[in-house]
N, C-alpha and C. Protein backbone atom coordinates (compact mmCIF):
# COMPACT_ATOMS: atom_id res chain seq x y z
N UNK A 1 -37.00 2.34 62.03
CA UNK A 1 -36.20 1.75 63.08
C UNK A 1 -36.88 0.51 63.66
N UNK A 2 -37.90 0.41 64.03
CA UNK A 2 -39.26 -1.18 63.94
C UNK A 2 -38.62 -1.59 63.23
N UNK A 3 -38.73 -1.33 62.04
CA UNK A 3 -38.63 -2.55 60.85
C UNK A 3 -36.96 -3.61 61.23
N UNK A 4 -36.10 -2.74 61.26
CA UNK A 4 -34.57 -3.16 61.77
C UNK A 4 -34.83 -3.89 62.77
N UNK A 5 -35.42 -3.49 63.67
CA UNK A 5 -35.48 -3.98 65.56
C UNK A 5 -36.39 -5.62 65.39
N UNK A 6 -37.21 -5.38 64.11
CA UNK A 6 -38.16 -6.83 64.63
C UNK A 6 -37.88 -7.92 63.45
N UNK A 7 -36.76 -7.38 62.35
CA UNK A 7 -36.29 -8.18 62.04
C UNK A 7 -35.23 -8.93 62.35
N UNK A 8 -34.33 -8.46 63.62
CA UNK A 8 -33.30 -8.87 64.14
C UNK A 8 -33.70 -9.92 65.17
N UNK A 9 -35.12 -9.28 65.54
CA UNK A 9 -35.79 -10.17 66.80
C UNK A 9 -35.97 -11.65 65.72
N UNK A 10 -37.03 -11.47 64.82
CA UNK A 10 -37.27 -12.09 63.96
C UNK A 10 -36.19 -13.48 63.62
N UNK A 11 -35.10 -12.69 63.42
CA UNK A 11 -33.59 -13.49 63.02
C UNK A 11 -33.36 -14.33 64.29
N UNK A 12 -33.17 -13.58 64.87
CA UNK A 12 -32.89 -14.57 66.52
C UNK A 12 -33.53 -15.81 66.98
N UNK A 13 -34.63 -15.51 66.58
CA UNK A 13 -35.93 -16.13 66.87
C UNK A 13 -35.82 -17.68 66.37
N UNK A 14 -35.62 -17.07 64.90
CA UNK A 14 -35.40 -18.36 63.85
C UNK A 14 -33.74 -19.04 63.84
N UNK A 15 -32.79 -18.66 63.86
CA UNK A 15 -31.48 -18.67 64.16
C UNK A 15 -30.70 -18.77 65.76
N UNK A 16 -31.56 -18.77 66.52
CA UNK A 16 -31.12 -18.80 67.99
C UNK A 16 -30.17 -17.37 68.35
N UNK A 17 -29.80 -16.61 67.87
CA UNK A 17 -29.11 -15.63 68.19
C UNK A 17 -27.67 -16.11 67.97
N UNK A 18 -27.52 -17.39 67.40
CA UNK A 18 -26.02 -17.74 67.38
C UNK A 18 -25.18 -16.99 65.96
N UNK A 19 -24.06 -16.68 66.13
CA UNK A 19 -23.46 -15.59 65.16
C UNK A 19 -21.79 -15.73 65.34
N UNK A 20 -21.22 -16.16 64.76
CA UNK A 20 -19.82 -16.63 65.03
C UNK A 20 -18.91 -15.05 64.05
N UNK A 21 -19.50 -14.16 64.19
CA UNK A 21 -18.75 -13.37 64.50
C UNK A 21 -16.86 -12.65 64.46
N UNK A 22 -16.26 -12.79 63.93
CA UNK A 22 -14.78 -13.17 64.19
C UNK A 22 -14.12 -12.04 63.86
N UNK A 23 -13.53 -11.56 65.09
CA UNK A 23 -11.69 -10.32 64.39
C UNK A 23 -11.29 -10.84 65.33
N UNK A 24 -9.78 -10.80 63.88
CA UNK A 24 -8.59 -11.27 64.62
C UNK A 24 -8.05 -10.36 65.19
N UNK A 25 -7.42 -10.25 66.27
CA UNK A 25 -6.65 -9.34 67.00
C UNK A 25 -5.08 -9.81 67.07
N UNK A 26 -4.16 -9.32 67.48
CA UNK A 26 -2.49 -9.22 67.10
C UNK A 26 -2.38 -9.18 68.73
N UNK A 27 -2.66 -9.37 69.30
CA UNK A 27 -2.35 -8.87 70.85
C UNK A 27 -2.97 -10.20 72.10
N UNK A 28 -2.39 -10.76 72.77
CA UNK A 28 -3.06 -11.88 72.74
C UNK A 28 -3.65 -11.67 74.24
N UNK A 29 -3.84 -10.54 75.05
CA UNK A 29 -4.48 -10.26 75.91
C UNK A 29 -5.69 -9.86 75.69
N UNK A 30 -6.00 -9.27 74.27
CA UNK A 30 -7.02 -8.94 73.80
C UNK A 30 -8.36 -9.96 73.67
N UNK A 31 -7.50 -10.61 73.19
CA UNK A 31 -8.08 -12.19 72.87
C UNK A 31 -9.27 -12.95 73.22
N UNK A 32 -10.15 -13.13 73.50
CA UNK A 32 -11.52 -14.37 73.80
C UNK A 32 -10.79 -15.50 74.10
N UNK A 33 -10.56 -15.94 72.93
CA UNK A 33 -9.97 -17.30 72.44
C UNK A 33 -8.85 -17.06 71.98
N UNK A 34 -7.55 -18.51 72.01
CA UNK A 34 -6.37 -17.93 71.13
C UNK A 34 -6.70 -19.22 70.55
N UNK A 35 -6.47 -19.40 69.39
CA UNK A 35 -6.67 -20.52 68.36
C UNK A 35 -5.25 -21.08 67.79
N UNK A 36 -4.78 -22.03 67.71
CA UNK A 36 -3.98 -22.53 66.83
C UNK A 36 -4.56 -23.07 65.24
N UNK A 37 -4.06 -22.55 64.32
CA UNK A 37 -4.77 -23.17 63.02
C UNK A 37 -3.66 -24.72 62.28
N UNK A 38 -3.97 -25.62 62.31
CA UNK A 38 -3.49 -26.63 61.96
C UNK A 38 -3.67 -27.12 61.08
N UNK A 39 -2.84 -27.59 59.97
CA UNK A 39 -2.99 -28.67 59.01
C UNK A 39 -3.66 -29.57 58.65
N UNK A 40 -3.68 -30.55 59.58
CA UNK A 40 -4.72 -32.01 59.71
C UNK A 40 -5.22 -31.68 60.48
N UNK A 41 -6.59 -31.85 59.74
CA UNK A 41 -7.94 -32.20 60.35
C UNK A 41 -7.85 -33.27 61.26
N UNK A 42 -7.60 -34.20 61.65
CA UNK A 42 -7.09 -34.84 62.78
C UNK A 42 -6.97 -33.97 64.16
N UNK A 43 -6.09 -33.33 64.10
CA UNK A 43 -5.66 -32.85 64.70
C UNK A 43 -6.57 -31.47 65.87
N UNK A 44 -7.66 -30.91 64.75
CA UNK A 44 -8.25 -29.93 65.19
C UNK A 44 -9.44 -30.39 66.29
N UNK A 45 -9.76 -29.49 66.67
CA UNK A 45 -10.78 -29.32 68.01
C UNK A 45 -12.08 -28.91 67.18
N UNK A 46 -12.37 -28.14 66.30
CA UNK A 46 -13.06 -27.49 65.97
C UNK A 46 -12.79 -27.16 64.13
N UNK A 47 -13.56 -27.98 63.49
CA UNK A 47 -13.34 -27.63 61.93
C UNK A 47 -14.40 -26.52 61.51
N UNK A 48 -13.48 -25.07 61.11
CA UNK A 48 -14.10 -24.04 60.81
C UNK A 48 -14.46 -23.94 59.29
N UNK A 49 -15.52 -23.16 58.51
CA UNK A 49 -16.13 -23.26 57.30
C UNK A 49 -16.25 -21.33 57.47
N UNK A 50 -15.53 -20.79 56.94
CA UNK A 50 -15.41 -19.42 56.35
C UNK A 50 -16.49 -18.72 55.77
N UNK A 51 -17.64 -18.05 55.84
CA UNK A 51 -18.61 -17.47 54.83
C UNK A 51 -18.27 -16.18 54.49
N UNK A 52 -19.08 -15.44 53.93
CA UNK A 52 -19.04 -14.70 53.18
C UNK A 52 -19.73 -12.88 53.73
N UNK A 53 -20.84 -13.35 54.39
CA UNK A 53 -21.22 -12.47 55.07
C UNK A 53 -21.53 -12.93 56.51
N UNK A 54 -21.90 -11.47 56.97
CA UNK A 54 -22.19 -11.95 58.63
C UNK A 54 -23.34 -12.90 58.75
N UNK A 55 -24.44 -12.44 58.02
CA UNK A 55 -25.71 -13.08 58.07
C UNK A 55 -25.97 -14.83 57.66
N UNK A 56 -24.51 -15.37 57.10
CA UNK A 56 -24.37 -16.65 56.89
C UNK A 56 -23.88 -17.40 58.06
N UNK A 57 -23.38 -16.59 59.03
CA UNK A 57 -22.37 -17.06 60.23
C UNK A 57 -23.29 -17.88 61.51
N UNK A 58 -23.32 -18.50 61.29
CA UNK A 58 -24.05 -19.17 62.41
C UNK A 58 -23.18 -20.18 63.73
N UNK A 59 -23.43 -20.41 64.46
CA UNK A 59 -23.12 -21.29 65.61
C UNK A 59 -21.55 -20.88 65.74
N UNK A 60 -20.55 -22.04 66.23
CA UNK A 60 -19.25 -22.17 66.31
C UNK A 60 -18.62 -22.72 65.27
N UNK A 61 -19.16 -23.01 64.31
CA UNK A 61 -18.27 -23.30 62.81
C UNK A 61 -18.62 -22.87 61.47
N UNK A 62 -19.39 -21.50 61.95
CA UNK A 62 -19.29 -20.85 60.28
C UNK A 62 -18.98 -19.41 60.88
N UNK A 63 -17.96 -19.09 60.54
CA UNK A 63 -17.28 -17.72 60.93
C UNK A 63 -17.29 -16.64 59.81
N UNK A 64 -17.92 -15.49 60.12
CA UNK A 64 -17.66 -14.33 59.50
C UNK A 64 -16.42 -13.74 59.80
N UNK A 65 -15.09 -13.24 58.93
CA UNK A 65 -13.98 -12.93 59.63
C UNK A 65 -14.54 -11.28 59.85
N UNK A 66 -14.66 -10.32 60.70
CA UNK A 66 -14.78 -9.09 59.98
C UNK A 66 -13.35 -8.23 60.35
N UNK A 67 -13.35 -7.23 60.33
CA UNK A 67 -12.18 -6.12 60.30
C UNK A 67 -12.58 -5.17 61.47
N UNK A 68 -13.91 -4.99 61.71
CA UNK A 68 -14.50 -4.14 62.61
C UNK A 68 -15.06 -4.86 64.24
N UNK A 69 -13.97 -4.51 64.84
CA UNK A 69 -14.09 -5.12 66.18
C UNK A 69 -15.86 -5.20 66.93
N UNK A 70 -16.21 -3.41 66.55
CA UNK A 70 -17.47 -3.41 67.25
C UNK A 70 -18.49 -4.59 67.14
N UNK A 71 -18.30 -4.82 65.89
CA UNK A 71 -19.18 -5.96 64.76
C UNK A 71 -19.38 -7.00 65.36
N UNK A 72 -17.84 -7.41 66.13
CA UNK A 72 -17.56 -9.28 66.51
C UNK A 72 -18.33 -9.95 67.28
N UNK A 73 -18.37 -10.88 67.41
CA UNK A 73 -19.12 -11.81 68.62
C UNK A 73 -17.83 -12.00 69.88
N UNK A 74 -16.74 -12.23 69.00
CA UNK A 74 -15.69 -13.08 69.69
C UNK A 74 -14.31 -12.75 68.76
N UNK A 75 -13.41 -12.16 69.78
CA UNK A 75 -12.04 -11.91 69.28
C UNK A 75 -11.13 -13.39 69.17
N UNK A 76 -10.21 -13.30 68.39
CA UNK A 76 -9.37 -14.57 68.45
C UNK A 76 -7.99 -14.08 68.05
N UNK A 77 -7.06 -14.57 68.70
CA UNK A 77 -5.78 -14.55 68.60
C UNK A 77 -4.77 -15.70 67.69
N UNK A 78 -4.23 -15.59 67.16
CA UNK A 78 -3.94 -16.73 66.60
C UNK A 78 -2.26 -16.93 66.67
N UNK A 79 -2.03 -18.12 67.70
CA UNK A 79 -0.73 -18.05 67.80
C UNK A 79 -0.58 -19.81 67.66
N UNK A 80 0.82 -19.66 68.44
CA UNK A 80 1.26 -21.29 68.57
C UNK A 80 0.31 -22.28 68.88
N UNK A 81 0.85 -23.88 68.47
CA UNK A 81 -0.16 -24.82 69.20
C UNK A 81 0.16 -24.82 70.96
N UNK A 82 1.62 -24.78 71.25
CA UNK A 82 1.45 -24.72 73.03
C UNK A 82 0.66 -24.05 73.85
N UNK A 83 0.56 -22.14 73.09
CA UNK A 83 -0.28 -21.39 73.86
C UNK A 83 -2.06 -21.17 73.56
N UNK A 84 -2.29 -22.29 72.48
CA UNK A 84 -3.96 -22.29 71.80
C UNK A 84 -4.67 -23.14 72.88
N UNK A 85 -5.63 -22.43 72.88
CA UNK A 85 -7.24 -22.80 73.77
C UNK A 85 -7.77 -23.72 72.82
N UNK A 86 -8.19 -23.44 71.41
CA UNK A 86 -8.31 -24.81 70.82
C UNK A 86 -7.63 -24.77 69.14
N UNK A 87 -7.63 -25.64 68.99
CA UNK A 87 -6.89 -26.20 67.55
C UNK A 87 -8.36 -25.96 66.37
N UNK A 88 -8.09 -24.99 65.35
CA UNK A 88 -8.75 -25.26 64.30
C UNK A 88 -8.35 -25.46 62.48
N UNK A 89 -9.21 -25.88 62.63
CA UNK A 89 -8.84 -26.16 61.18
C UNK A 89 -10.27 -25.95 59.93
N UNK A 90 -9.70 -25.00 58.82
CA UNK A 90 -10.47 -24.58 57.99
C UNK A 90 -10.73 -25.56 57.01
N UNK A 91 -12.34 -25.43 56.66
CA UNK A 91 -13.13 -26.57 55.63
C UNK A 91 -13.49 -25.80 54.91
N UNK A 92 -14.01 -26.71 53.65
CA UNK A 92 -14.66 -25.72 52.53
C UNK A 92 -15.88 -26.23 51.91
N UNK A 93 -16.87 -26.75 53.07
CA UNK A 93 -17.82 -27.25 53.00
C UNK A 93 -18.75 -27.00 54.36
N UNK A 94 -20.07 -26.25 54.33
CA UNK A 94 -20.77 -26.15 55.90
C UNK A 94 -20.89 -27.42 56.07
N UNK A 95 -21.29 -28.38 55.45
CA UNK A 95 -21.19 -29.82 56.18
C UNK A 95 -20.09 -30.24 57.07
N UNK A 96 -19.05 -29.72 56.70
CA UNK A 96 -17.89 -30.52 57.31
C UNK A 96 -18.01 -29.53 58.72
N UNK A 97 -18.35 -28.43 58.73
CA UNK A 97 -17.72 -28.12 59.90
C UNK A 97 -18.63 -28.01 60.71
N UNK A 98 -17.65 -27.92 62.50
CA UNK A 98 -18.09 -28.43 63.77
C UNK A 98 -17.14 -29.39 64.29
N UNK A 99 -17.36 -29.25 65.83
CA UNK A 99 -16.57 -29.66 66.60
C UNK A 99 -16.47 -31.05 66.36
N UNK A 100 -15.19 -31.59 66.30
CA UNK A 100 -14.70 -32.94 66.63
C UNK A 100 -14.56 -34.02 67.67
N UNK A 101 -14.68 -32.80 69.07
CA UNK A 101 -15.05 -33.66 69.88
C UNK A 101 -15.40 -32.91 71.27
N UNK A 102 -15.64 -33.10 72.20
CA UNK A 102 -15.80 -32.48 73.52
C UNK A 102 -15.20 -31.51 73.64
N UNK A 103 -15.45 -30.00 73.76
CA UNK A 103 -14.80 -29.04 74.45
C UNK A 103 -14.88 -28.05 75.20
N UNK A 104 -14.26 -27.72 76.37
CA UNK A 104 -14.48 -26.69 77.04
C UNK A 104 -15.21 -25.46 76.62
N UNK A 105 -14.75 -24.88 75.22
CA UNK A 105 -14.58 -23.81 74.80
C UNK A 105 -15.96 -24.32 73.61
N UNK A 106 -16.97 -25.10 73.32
CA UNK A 106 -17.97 -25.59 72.93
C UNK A 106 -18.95 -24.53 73.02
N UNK A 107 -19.94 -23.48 72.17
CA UNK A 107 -20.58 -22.33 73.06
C UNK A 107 -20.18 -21.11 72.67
N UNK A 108 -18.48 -20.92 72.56
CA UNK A 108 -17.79 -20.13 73.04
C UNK A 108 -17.74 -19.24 71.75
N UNK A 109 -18.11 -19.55 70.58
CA UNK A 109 -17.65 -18.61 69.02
C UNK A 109 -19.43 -17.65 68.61
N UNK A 110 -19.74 -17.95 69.46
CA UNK A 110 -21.26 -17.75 69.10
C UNK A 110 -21.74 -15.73 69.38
């Protein structure tokens, strides 16, 4: 149980503790964040980059999606652009992604 505990410290340490984390939820009270997902990159607040496992997920633009709420960092809702907190849009490159420009919600996927 050490070994688990001081490699997580370990992780943190080196990684800042940032972990973008992600279930979607259907319910939009549930919600953290409600996201609109958009087309053009133009358009978005925040260009997201999808990985593979949790342990790849870092900051606010590399998202682990998981299925298991306990797991998450941060719930997200995903509805219209009128009722979204911010606009994202999916990349398929870690370079590309990250915020586009100033935002409230900057911090907030971690």
């Amino acid at each position: 149980m050490q070994s688990i505990a001081r490699s997580w410290l370990n992780w943190q340490v080196i990684y800042g503790g940032s972990v973008g984390r992600i279930y979607q939820t259907s319910l939009m009270g549930e919600a953290d964040v409600r996201v609109a997902i958009v087309d053009n990159r133009g358009q978005a607040d925040l260009l997201v980059h999808k990985v593979g496992s949790w342990a790849l997920a870092h900051g606010d633009a590399r998202w682990y999606l998981t299925r298991d709420k306990q797991e998450a960092t941060v719930w997200i809702c995903v509805c219209s652009q009128g009722m979204a907190d911010v606009f994202i849009h999916f990349v398929k490159t870690y370079g590309e992604a990250g915020w586009q420009n100033t935002h409230k919600f900057r911090g907030r996927f971690r």
